[in-house]
PDB file of N, CA and C in Angstrom:
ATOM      1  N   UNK A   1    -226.057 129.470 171.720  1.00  0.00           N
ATOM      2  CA  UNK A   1    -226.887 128.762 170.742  1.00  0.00           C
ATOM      3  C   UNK A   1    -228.125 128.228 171.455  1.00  0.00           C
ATOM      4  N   UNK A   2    -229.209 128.527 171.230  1.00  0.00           N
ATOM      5  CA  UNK A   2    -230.606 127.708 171.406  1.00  0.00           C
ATOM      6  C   UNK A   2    -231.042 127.505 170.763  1.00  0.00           C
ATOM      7  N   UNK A   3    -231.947 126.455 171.038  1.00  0.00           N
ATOM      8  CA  UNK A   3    -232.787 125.659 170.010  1.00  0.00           C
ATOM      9  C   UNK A   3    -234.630 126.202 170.633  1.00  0.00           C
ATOM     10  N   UNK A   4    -235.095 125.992 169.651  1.00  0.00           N
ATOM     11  CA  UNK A   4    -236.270 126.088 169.565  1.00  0.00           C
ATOM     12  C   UNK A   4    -237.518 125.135 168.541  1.00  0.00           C
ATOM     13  N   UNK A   5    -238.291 124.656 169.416  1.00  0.00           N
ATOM     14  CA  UNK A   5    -239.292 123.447 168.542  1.00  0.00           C
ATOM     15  C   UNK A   5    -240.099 124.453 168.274  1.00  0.00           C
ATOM     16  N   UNK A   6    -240.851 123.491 167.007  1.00  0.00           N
ATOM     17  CA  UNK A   6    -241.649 124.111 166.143  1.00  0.00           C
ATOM     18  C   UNK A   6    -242.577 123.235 165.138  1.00  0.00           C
ATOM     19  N   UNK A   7    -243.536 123.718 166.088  1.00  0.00           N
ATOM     20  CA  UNK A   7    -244.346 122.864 164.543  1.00  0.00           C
ATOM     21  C   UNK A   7    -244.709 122.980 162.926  1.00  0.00           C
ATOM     22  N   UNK A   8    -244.878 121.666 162.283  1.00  0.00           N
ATOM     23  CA  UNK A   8    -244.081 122.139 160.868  1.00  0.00           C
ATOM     24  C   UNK A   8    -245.504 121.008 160.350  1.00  0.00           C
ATOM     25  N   UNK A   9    -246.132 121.563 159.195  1.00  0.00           N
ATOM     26  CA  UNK A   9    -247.255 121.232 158.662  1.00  0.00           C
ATOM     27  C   UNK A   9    -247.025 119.777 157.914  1.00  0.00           C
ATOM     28  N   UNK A  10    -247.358 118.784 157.278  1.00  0.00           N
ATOM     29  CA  UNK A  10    -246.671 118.057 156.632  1.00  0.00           C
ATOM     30  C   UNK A  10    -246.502 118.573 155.071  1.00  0.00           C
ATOM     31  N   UNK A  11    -246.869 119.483 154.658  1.00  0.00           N
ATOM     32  CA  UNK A  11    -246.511 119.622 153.374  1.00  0.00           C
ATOM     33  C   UNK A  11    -245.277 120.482 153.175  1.00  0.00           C
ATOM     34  N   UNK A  12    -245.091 121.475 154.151  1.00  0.00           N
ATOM     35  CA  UNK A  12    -243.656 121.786 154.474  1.00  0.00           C
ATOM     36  C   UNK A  12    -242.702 120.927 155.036  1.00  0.00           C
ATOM     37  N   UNK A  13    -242.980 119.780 156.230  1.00  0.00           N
ATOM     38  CA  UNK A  13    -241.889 118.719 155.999  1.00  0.00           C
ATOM     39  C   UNK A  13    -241.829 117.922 155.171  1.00  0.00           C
ATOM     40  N   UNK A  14    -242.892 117.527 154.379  1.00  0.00           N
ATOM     41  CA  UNK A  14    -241.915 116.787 153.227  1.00  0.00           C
ATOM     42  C   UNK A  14    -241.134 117.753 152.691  1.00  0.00           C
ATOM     43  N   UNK A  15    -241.442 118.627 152.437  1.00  0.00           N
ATOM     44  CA  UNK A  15    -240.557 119.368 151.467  1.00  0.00           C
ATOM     45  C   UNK A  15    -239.009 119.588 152.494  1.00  0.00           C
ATOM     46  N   UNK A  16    -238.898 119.498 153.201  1.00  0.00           N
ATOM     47  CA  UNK A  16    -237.671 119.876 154.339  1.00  0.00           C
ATOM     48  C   UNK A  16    -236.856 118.511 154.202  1.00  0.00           C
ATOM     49  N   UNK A  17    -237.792 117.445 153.817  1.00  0.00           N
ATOM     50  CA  UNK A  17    -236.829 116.039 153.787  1.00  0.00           C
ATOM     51  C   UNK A  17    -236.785 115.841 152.801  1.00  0.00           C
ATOM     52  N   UNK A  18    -237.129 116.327 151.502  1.00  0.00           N
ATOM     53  CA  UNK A  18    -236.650 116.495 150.198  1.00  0.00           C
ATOM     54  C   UNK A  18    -235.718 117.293 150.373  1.00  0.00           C
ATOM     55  N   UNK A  19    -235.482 118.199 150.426  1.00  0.00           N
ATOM     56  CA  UNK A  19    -234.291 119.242 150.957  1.00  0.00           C
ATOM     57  C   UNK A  19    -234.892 120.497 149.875  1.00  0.00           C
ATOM     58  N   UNK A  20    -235.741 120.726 149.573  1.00  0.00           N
ATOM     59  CA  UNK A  20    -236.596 121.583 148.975  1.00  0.00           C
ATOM     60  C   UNK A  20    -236.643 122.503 149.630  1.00  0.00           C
ATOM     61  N   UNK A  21    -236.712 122.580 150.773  1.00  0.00           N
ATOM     62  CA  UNK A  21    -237.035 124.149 151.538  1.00  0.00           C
ATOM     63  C   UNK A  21    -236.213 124.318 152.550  1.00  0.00           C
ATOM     64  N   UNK A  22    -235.830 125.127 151.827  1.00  0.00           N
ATOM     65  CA  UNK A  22    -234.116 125.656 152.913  1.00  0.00           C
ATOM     66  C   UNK A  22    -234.420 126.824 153.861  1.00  0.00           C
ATOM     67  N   UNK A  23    -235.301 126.735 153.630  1.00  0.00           N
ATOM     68  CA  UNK A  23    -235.926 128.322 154.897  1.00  0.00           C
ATOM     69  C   UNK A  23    -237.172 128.219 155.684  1.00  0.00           C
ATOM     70  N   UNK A  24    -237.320 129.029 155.994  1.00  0.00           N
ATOM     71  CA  UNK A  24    -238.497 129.150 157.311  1.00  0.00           C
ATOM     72  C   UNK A  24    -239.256 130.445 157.438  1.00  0.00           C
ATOM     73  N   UNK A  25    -240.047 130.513 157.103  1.00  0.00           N
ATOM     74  CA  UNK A  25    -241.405 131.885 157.145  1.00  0.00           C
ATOM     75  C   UNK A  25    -241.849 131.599 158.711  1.00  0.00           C
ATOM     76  N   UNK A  26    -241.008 132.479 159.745  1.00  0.00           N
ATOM     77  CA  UNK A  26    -242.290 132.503 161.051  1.00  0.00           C
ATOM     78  C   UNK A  26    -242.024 133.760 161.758  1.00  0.00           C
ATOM     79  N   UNK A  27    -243.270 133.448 162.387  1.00  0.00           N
ATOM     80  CA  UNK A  27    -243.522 135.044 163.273  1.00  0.00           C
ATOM     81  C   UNK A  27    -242.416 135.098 164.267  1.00  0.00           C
ATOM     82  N   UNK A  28    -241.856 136.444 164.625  1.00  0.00           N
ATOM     83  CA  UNK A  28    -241.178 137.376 164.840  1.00  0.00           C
ATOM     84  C   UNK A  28    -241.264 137.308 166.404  1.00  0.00           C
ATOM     85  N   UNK A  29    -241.834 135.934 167.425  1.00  0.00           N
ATOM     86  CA  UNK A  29    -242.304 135.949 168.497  1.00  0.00           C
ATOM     87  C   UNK A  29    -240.843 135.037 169.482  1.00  0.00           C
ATOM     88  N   UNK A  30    -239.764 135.136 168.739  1.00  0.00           N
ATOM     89  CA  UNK A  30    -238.767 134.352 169.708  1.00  0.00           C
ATOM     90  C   UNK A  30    -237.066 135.066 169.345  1.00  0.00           C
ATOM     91  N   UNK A  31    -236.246 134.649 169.853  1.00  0.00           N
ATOM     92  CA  UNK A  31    -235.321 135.649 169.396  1.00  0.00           C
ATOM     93  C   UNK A  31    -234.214 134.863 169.035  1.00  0.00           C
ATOM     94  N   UNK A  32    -234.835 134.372 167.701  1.00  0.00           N
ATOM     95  CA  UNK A  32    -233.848 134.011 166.343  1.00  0.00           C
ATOM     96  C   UNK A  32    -232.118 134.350 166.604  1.00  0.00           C
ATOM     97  N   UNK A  33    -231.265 133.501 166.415  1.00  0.00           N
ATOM     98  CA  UNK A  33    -229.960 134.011 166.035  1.00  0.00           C
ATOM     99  C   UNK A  33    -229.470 132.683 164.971  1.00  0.00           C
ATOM    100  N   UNK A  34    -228.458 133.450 164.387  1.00  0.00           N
ATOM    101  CA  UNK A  34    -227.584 132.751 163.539  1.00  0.00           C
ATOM    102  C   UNK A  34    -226.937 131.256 164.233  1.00  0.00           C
ATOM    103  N   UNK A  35    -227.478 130.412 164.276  1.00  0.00           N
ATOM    104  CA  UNK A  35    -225.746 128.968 164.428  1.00  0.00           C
ATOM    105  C   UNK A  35    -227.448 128.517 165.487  1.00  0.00           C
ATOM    106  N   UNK A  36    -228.047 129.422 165.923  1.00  0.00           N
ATOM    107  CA  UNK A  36    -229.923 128.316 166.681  1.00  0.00           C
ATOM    108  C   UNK A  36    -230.329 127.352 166.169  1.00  0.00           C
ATOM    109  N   UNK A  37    -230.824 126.103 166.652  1.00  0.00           N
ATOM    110  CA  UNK A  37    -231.017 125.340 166.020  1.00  0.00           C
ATOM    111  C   UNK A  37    -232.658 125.119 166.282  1.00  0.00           C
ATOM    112  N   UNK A  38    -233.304 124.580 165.080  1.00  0.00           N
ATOM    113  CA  UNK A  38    -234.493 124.261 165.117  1.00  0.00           C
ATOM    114  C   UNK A  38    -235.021 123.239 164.818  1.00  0.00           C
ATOM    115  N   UNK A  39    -235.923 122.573 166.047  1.00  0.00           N
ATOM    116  CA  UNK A  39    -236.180 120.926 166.197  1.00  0.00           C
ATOM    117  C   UNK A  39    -237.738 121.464 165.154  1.00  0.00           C
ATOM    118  N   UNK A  40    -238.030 120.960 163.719  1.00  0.00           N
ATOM    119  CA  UNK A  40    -239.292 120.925 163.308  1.00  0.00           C
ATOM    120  C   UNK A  40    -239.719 119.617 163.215  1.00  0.00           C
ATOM    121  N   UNK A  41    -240.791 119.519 164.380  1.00  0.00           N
ATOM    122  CA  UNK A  41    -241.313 118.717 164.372  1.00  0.00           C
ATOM    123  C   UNK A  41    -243.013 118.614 163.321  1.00  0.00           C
ATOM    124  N   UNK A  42    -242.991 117.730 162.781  1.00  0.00           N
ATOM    125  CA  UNK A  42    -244.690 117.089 162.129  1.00  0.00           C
ATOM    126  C   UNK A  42    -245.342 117.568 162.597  1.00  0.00           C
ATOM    127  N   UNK A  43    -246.599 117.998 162.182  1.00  0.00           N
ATOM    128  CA  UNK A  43    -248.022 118.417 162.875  1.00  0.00           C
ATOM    129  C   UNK A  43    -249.306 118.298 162.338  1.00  0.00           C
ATOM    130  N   UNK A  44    -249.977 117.813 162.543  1.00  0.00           N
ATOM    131  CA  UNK A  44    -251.325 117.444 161.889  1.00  0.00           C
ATOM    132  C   UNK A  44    -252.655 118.421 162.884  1.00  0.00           C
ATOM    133  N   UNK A  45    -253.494 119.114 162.546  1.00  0.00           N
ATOM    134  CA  UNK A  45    -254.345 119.698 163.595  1.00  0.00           C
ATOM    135  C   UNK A  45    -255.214 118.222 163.757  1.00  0.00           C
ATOM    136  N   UNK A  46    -255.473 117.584 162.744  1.00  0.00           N
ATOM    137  CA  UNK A  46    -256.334 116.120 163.552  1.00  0.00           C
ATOM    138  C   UNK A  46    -256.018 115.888 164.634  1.00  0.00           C
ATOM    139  N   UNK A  47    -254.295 115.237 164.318  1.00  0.00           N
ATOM    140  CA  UNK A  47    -253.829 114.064 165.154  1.00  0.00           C
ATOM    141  C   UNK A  47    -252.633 114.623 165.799  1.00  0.00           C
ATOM    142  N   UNK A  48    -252.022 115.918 165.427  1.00  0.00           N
ATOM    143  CA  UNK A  48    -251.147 116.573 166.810  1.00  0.00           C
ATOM    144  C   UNK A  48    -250.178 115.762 166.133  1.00  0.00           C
ATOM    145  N   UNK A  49    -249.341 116.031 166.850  1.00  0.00           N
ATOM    146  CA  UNK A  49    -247.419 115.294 166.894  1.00  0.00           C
ATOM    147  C   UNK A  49    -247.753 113.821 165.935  1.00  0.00           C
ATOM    148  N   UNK A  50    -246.916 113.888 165.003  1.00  0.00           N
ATOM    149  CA  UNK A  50    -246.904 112.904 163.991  1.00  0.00           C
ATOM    150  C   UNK A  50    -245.548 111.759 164.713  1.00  0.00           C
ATOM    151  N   UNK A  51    -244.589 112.695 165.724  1.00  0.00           N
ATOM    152  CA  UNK A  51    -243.344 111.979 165.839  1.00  0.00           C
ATOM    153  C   UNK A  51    -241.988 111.659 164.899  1.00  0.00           C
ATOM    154  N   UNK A  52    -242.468 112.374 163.695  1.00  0.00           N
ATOM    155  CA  UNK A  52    -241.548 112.967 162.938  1.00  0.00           C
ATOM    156  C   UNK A  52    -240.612 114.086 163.357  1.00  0.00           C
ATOM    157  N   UNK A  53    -239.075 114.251 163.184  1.00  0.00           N
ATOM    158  CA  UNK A  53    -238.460 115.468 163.216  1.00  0.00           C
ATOM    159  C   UNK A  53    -237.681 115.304 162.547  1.00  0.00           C
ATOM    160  N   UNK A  54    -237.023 116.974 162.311  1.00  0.00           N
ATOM    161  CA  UNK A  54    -236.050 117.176 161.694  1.00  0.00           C
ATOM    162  C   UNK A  54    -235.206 118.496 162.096  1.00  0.00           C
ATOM    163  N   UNK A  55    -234.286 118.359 162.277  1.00  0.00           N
ATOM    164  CA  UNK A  55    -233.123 119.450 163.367  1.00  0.00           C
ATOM    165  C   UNK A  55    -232.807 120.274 161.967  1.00  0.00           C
ATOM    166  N   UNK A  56    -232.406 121.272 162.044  1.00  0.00           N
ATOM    167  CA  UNK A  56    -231.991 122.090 161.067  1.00  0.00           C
ATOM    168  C   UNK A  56    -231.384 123.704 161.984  1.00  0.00           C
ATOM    169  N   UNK A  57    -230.105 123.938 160.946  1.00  0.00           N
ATOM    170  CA  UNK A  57    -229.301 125.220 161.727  1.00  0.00           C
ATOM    171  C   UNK A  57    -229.728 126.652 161.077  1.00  0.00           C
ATOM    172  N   UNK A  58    -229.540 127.697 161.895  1.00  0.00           N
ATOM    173  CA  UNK A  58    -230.429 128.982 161.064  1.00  0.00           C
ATOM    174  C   UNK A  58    -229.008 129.491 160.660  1.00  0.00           C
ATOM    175  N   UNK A  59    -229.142 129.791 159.269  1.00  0.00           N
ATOM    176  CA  UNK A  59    -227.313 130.034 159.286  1.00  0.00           C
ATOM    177  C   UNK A  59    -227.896 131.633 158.333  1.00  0.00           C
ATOM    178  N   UNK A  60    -229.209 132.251 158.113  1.00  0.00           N
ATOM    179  CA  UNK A  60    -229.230 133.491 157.456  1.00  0.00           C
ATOM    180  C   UNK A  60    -230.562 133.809 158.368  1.00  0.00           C
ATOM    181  N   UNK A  61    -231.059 135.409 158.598  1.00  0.00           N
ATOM    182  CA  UNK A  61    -232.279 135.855 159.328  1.00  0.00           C
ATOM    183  C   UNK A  61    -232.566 137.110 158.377  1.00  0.00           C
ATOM    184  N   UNK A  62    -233.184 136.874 157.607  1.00  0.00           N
ATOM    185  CA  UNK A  62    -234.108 138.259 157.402  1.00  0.00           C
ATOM    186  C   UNK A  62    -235.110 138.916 157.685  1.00  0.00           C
ATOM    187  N   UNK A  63    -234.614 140.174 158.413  1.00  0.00           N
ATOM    188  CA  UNK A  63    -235.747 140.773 159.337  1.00  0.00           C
ATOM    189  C   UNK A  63    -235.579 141.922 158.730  1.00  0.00           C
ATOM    190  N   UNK A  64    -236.322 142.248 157.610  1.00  0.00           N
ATOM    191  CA  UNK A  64    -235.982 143.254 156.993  1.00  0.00           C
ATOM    192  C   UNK A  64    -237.852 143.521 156.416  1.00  0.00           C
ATOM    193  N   UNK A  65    -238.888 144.802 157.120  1.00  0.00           N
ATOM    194  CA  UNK A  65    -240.470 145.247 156.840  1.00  0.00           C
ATOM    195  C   UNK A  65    -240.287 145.178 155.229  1.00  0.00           C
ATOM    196  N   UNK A  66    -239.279 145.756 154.692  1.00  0.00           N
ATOM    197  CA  UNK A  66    -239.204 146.028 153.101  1.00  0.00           C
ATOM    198  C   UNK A  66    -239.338 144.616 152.255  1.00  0.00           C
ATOM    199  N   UNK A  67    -239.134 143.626 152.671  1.00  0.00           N
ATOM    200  CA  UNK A  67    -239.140 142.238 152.180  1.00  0.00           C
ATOM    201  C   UNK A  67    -240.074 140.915 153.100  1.00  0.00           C
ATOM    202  N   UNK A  68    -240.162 141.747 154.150  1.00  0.00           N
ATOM    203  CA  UNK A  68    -241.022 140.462 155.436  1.00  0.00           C
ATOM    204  C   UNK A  68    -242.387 141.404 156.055  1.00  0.00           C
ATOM    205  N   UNK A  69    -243.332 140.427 156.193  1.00  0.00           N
ATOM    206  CA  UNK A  69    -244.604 141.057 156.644  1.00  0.00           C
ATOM    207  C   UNK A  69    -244.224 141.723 158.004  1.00  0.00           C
ATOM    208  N   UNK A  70    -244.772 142.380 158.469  1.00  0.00           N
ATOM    209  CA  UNK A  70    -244.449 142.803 159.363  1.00  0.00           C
ATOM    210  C   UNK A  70    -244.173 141.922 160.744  1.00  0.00           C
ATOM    211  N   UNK A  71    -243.957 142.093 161.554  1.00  0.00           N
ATOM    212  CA  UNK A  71    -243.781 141.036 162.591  1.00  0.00           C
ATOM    213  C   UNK A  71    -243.145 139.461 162.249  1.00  0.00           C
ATOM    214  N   UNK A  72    -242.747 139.440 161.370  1.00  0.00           N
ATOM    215  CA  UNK A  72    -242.053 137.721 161.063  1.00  0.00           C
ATOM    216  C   UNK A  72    -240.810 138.102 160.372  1.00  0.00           C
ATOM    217  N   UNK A  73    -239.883 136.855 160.133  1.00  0.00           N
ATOM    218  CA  UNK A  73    -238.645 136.632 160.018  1.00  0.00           C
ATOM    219  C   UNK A  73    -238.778 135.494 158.504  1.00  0.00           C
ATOM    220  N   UNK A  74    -237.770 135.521 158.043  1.00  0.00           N
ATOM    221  CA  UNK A  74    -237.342 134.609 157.102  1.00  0.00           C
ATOM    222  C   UNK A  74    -236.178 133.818 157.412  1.00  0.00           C
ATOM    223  N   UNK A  75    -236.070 132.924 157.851  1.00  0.00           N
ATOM    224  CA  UNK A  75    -234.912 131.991 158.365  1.00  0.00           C
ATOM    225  C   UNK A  75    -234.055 131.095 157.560  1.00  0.00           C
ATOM    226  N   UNK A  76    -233.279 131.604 156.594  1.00  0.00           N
ATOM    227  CA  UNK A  76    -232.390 130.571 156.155  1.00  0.00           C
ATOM    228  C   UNK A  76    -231.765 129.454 157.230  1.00  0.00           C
ATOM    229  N   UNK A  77    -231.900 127.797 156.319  1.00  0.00           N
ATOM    230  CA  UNK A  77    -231.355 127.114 157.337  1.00  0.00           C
ATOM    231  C   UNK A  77    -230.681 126.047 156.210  1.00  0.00           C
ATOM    232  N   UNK A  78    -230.225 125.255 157.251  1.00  0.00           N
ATOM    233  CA  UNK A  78    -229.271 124.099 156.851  1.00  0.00           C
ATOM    234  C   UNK A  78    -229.206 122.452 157.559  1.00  0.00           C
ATOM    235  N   UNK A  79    -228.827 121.953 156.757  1.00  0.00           N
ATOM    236  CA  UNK A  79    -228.826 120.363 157.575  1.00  0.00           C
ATOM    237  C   UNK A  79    -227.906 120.485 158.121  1.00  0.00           C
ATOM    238  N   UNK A  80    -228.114 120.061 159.786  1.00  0.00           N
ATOM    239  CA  UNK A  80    -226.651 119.399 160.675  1.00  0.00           C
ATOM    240  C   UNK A  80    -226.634 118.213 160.556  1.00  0.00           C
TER     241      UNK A  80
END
């Protein structure tokens, strides 16, 4: 299991602490597995690291060109 940080816009973390968005749209540049966990942290291009996070588990990966742009993943996840 690894974890991997990530920066996360604030209009996608609110929505992540609403529990609104159970997934993850990102590029295809790390090597995703099932039960990985992902630290998304806040991000502002102003002001950088807000100091907000939120841990979340990848429990589905769709890497499938027929449904995902090329080079990126769709990450089902979950609250730990």
């Amino acid at each position: 299991m690894d974890k991997h940080e990530l920066k996360t816009l604030p209009i996608y973390y609110l929505a992540l602490i609403l529990d609104r968005k159970t997934f993850e749209v990102r590029k295809k540049d790390r090597d995703y597995k099932v039960n990985d966990i992902l630290i998304l942290k806040e991000w502002t291009s102003d002001k950088g690291y807000t100091g907000s996070v939120q841990k979340r588990k990848i429990s589905y990966i769709l890497d499938n060109e027929d449904y995902c742009k090329k080079g990126y993943v769709i990450l089902g996840i979950k609250k730990i």
